[in-house]
Protein backbone atom coordinates (compact mmCIF):
# COMPACT_ATOMS: atom_id res chain seq x y z
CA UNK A 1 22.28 -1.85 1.78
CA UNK A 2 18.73 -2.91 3.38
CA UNK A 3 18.53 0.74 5.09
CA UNK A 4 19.29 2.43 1.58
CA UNK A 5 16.42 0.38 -0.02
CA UNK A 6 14.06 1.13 2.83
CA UNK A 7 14.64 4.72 2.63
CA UNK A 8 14.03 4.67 -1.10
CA UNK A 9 10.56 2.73 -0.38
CA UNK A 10 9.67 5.71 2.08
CA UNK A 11 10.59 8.37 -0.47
CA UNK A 12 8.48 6.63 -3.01
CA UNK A 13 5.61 6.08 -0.49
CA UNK A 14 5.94 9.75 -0.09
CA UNK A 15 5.47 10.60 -3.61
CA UNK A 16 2.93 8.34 -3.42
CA UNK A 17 0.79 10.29 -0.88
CA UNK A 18 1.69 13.34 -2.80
CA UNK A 19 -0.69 11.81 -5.34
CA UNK A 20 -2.88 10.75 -3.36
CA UNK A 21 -3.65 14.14 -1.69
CA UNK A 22 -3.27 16.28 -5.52
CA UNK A 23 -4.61 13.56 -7.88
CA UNK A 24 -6.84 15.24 -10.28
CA UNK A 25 -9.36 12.20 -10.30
CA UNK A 26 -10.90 9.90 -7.77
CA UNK A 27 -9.45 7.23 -9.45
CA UNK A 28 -5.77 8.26 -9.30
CA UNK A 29 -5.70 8.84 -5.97
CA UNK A 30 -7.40 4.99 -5.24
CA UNK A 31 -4.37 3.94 -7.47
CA UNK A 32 -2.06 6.38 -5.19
CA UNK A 33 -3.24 4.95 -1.97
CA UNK A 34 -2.66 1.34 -3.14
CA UNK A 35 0.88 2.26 -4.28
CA UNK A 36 1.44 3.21 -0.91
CA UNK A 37 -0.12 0.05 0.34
CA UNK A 38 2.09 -1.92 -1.74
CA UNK A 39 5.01 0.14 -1.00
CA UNK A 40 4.24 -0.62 3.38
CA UNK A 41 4.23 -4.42 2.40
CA UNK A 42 7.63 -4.07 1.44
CA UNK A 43 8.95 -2.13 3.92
CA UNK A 44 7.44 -4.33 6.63
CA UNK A 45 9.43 -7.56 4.77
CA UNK A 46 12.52 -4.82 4.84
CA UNK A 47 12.35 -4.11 8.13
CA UNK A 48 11.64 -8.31 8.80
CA UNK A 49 14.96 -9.00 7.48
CA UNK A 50 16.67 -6.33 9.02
CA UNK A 51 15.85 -6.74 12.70
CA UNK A 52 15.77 -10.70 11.65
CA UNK A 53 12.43 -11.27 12.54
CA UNK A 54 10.35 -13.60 9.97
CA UNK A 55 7.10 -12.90 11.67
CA UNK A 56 6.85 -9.43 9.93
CA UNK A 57 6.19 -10.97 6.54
CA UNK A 58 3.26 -13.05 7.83
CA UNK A 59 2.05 -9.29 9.00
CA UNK A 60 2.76 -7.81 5.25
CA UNK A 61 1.18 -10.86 3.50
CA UNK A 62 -2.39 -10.16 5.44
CA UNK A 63 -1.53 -6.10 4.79
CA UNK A 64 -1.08 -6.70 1.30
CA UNK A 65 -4.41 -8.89 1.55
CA UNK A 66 -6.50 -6.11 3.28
CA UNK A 67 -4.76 -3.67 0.61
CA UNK A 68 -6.51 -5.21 -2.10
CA UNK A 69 -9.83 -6.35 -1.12
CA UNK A 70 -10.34 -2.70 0.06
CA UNK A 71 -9.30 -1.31 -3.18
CA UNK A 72 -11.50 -3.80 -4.71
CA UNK A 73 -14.64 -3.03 -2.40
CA UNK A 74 -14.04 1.04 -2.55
CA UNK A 75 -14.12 1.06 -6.55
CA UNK A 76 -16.78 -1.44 -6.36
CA UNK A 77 -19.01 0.70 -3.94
CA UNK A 78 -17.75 4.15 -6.09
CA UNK A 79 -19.04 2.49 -9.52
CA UNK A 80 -22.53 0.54 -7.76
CA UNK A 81 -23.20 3.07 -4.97
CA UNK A 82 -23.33 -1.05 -2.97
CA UNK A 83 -21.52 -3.31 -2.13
CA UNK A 84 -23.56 -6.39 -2.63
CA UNK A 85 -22.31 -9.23 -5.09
């Protein structure tokens, strides 16, 4: 059950990077990459409780934290040209 949702996580990651590499805008391939940010979060916590090992969550909480802030810092620097508050 676990395996079949982890492979459907890498086939939408895939998709995902198909985006990310044909997006017609800047903008949709940010979005792209952070879809397949989101979608490595949850196949790290797949793979955690598969191989039963809790530590791997810890690992996709602080991916999904990096994820965000450098989303966040990449559109801010695209719309500024800076990135100072």
């Amino acid at each position: 059950m676990f395996e079949t949702a982890s492979f459907a996580v890498i086939l939408a990651a895939a998709l995902a990077l198909y985006r990310a590499l044909t997006g017609p805008s800047i903008y949709d391939r940010i979005l792209a990459v952070n879809v397949m940010g989101t979608k490595t979060v949850a196949l790290l916590a797949l793979i955690g409780f598969i191989y039963e090992r809790p530590h791997f969550l810890d690992i996709a909480i602080v991916y999904a934290l990096i994820n965000f802030i450098a989303t966040i810092a990449f559109l801010r620097y695209r719309e500024r040209g800076d990135l100072r508050i």
